[in-house]
N, C-alpha and C. Protein backbone atom coordinates (compact mmCIF):
# COMPACT_ATOMS: atom_id res chain seq x y z
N UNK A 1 8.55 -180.77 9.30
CA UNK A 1 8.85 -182.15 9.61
C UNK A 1 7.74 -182.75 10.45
N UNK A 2 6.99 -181.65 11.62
CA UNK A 2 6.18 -181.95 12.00
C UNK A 2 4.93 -183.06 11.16
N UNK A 3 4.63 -181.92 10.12
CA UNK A 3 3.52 -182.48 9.27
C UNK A 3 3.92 -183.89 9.00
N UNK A 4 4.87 -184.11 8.25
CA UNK A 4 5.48 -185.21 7.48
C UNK A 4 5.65 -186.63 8.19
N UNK A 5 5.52 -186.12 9.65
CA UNK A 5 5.92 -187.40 10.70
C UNK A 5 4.00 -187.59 11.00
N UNK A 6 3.79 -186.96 11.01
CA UNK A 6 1.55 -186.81 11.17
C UNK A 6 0.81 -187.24 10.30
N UNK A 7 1.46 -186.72 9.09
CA UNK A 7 0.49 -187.19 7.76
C UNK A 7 1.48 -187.10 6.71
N UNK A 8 2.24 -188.43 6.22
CA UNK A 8 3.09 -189.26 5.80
C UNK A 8 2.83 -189.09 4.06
N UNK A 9 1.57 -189.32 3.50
CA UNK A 9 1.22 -189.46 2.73
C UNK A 9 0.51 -187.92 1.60
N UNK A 10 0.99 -186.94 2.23
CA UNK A 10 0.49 -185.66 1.74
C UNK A 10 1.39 -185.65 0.42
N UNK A 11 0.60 -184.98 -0.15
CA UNK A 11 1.25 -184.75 -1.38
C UNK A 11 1.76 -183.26 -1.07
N UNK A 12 3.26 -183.35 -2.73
CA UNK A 12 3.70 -182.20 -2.05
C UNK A 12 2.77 -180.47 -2.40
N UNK A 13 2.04 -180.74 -3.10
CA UNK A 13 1.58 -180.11 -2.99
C UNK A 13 0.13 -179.29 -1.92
N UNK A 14 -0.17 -180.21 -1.37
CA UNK A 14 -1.25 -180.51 -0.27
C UNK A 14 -0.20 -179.97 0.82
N UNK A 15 1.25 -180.28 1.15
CA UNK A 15 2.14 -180.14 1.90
C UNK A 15 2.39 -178.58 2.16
N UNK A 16 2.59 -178.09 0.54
CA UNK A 16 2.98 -176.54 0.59
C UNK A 16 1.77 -175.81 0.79
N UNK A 17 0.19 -176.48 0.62
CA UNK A 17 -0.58 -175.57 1.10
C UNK A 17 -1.16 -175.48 2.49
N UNK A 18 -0.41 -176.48 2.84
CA UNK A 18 -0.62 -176.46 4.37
C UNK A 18 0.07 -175.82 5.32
N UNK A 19 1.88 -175.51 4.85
CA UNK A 19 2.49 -174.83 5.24
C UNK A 19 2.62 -173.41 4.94
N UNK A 20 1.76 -172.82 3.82
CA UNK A 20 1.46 -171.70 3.47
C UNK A 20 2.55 -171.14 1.96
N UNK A 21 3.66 -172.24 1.77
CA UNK A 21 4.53 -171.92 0.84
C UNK A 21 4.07 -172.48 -0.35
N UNK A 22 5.03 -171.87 -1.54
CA UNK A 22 4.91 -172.08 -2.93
C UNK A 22 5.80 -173.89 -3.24
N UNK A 23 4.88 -174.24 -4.03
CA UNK A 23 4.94 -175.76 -4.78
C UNK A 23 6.45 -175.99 -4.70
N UNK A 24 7.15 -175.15 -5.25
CA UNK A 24 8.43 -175.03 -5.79
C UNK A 24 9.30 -174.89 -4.48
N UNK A 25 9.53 -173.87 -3.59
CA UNK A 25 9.77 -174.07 -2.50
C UNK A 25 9.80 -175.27 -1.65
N UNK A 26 8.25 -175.99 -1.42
CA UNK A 26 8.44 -176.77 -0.87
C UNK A 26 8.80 -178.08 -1.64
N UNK A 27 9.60 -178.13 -2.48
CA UNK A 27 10.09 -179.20 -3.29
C UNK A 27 11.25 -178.74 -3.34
N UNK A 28 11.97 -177.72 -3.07
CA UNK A 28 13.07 -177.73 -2.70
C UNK A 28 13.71 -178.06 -1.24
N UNK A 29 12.53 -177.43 -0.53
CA UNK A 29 12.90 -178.06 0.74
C UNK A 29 13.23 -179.53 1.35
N UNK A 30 12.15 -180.45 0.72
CA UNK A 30 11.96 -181.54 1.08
C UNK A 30 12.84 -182.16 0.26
N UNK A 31 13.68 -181.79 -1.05
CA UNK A 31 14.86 -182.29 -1.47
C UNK A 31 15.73 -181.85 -0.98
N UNK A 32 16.10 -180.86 -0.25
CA UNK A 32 17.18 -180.56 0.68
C UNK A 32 17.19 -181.55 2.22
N UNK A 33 15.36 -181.90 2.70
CA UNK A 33 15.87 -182.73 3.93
C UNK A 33 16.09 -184.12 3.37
N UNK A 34 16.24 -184.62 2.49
CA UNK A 34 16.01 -185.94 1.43
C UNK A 34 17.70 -186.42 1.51
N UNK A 35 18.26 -184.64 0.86
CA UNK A 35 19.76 -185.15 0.93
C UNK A 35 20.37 -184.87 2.55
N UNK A 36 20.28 -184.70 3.11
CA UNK A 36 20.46 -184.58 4.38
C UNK A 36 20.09 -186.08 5.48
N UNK A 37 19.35 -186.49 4.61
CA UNK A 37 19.12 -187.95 5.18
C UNK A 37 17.96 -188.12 6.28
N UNK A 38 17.36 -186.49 6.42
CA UNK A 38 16.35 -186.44 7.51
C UNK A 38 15.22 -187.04 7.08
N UNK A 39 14.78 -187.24 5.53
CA UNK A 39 13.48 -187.73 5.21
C UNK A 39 13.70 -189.05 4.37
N UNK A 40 13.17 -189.53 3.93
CA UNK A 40 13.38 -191.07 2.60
C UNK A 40 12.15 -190.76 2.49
N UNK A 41 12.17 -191.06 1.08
CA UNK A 41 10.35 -190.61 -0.28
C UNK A 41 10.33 -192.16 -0.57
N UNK A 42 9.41 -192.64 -0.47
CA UNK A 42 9.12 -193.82 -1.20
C UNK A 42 7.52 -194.06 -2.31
N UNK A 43 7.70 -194.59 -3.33
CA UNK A 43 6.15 -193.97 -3.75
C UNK A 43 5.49 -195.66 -3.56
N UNK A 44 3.98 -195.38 -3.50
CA UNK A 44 3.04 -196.29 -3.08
C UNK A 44 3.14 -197.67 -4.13
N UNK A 45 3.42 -198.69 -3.76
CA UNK A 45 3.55 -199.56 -4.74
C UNK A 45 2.12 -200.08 -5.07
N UNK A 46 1.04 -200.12 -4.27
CA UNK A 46 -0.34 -200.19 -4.54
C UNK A 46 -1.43 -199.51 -5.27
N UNK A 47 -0.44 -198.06 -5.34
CA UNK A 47 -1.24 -196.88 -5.83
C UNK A 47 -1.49 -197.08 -7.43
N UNK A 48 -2.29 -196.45 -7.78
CA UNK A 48 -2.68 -196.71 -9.65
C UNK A 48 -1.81 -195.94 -10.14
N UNK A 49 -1.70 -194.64 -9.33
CA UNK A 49 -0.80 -193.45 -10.19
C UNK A 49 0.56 -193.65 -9.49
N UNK A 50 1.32 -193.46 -9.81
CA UNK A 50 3.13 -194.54 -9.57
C UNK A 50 3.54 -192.72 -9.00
N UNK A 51 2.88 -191.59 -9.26
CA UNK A 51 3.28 -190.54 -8.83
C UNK A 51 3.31 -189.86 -7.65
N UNK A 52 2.24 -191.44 -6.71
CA UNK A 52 2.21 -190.74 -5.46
C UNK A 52 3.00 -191.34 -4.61
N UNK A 53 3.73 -190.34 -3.49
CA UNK A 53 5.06 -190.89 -2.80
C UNK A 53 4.43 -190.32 -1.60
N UNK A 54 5.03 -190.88 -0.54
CA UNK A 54 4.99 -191.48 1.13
C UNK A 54 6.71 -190.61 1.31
N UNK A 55 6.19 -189.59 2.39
CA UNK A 55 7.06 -189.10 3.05
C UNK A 55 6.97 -189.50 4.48
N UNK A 56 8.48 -190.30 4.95
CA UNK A 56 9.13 -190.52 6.47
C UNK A 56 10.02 -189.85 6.76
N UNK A 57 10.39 -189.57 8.40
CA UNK A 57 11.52 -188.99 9.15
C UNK A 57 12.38 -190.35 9.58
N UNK A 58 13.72 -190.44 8.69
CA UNK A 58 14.20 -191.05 9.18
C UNK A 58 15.22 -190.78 10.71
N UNK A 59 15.74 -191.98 11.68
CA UNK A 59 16.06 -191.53 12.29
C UNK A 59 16.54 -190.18 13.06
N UNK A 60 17.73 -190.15 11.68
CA UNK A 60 18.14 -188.97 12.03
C UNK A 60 17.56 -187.87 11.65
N UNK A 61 15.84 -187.97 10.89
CA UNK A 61 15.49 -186.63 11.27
C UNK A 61 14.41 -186.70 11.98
N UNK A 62 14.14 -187.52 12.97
CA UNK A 62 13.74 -187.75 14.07
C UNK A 62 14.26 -186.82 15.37
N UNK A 63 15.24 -187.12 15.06
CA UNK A 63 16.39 -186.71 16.17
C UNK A 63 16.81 -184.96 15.78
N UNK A 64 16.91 -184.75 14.30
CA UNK A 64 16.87 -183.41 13.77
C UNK A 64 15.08 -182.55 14.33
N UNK A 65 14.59 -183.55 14.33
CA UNK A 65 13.26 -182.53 14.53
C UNK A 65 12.90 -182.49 16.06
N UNK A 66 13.74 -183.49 17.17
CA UNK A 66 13.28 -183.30 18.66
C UNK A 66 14.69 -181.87 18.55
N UNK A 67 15.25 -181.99 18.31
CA UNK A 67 16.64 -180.86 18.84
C UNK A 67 15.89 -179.73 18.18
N UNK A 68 15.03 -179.84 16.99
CA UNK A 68 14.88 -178.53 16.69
C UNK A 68 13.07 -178.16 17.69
N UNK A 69 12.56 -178.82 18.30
CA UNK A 69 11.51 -178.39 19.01
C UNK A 69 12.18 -178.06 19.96
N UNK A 70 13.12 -178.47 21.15
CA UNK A 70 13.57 -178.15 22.05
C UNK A 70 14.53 -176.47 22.06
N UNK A 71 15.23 -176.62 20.66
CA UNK A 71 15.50 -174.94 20.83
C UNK A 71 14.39 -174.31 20.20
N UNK A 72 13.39 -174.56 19.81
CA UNK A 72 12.09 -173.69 19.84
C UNK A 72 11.76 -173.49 21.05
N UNK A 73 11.41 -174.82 22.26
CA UNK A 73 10.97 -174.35 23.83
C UNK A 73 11.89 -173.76 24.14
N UNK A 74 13.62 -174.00 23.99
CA UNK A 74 13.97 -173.18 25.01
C UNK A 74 13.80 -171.32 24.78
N UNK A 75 13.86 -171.01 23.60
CA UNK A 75 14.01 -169.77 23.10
C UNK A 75 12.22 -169.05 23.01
N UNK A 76 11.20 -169.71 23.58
CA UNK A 76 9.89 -169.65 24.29
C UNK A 76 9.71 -169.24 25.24
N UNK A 77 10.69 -170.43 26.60
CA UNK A 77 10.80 -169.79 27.45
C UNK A 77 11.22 -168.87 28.13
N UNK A 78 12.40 -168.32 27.08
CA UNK A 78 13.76 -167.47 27.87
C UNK A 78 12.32 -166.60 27.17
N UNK A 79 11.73 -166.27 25.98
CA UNK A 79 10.98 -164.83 25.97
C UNK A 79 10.15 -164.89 26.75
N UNK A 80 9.03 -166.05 27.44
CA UNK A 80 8.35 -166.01 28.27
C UNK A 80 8.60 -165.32 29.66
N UNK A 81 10.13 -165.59 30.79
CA UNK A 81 10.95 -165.07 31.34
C UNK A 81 10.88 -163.53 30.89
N UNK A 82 11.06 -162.84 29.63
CA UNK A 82 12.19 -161.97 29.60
C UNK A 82 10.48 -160.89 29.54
N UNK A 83 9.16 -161.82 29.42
CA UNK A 83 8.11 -160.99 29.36
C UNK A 83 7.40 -160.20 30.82
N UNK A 84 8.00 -161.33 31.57
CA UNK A 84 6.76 -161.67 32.69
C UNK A 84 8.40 -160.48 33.74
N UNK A 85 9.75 -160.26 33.41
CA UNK A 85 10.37 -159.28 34.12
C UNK A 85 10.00 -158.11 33.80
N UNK A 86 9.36 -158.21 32.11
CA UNK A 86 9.29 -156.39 31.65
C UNK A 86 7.93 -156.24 32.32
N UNK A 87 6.66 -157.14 32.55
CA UNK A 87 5.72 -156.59 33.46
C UNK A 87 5.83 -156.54 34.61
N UNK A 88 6.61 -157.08 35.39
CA UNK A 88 6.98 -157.03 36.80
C UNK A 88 7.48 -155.80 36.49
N UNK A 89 8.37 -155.06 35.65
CA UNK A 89 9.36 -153.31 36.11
C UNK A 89 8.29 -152.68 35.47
N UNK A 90 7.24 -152.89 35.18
CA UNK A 90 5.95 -152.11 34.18
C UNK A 90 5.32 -151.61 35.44
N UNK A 91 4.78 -152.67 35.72
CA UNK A 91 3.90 -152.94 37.16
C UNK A 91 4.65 -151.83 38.50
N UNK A 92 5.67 -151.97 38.38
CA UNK A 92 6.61 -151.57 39.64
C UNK A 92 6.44 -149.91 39.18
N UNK A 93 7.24 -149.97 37.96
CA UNK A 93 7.24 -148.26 37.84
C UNK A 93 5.51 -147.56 37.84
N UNK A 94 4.60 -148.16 37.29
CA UNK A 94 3.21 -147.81 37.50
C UNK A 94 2.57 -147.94 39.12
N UNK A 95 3.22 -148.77 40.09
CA UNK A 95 3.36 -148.22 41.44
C UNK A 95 1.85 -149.19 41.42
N UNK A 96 1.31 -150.12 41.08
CA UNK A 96 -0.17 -150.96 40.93
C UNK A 96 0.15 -152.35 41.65
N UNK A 97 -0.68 -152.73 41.99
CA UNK A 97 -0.40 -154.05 41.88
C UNK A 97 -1.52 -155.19 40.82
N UNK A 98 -0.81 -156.46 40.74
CA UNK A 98 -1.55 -156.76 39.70
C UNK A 98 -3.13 -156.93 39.73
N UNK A 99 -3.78 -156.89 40.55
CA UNK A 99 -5.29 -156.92 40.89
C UNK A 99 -5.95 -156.09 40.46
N UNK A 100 -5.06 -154.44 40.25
CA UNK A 100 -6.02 -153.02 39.96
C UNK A 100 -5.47 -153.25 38.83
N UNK A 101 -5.02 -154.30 37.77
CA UNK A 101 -4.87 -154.09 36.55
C UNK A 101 -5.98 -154.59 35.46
N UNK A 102 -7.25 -153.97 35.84
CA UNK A 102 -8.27 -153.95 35.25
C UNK A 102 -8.67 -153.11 33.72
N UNK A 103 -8.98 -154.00 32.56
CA UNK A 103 -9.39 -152.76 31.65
C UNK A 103 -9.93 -151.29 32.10
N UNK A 104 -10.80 -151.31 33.01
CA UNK A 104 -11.07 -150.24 33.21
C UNK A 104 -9.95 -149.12 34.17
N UNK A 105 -9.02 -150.12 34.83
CA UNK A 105 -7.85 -149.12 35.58
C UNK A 105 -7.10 -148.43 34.53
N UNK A 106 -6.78 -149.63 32.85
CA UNK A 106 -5.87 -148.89 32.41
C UNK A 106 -6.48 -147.92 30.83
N UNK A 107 -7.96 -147.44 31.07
CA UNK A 107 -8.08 -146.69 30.50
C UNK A 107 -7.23 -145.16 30.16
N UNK A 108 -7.01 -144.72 29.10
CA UNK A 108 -6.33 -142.91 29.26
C UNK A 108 -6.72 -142.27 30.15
N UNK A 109 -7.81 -142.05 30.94
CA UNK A 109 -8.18 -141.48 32.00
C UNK A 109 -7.64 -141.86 33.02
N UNK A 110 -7.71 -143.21 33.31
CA UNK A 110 -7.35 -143.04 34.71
C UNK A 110 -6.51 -143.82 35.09
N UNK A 111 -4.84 -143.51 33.92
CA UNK A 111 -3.98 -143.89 34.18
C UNK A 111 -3.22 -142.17 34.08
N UNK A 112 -2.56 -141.94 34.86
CA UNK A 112 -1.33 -140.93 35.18
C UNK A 112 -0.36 -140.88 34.89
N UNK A 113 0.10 -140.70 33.14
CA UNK A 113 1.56 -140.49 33.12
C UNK A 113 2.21 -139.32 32.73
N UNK A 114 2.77 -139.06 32.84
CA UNK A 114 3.31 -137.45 32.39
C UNK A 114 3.30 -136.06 32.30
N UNK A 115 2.93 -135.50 31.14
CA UNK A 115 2.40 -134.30 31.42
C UNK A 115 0.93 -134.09 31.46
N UNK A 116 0.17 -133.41 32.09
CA UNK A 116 -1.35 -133.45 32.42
C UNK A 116 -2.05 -132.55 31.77
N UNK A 117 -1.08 -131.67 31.00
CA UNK A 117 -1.56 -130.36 30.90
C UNK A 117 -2.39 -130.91 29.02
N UNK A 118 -3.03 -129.88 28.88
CA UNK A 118 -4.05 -129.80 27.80
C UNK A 118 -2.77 -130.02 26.42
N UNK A 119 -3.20 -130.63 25.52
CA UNK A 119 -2.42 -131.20 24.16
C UNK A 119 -1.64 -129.93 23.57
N UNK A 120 -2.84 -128.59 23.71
CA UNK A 120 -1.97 -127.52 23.02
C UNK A 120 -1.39 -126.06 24.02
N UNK A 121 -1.50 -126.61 25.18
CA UNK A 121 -0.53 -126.23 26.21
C UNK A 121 0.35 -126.90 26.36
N UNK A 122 0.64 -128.11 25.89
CA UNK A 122 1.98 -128.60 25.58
C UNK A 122 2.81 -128.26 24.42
N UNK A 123 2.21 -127.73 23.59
CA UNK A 123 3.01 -127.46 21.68
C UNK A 123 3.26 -126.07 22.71
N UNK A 124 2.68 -125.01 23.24
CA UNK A 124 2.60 -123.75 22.64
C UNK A 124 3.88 -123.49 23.76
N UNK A 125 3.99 -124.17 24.93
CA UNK A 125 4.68 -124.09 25.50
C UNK A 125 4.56 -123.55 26.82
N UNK A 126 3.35 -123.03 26.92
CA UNK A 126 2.59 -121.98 28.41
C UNK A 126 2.02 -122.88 29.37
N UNK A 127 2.35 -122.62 30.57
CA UNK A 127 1.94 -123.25 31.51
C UNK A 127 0.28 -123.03 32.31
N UNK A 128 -0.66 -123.85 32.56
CA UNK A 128 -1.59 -123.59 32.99
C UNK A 128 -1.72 -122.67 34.22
């Protein structure tokens, strides 16, 4: 809907290659927001070829496309939130603070987790 409210005049095929979908798809789509009342097609009365049509958001999919950005931000932010707690208990259990979190701190070397012992003193089961 984004596109369609930006650049009005795309064809639908210009449309589906912009959104990455198939011709057919996106001609079903845009006849699904058509009957829904979110879009009105009108074709160019100036144009030579009578085949090219002008896509708008009407009101109500004006209003369909702010409600649907806003549960995009909110469901952004709650993962943004739910990222920045799993590095805060990352951070915490790694005992660092965020300053020594340098590429070079978190190389395999000279990060410390687990067992220390050599790869096939771990299979064989013998302790160093």
């Amino acid at each position: 809907m984004r596109l369609l409210s930006e650049r009005p005049t795309l064809s639908q095929r210009q449309l589906a290659r912009e959104l990455g979908m198939s011709l057919g798809k996106t001609n079903y789509c845009l006849r699904a927001l058509i009957e829904k009342g979110w879009v009105k097609m009108g074709n160019f009365r100036s144009s030579a070829k009578k085949s090219d049509y002008a896509y708008a958001l009407t009101t109500a999919g004006l209003r369909a496309k702010a409600s649907a950005t806003l549960r995009f931000l909110h469901r952004k932010q709650a993962e943004y939130v739910a990222i920045e707690a799993e590095i805060a208990r990352l951070r915490a259990e790694l005992a660092v603070t965020p300053s020594a979190l340098t590429p070079s701190a978190l190389t395999p070397s000279a990060v410390k987790v687990g067992d220390q012992r050599a790869p096939s003193a771990r299979r064989s089961g013998s302790l160093p």
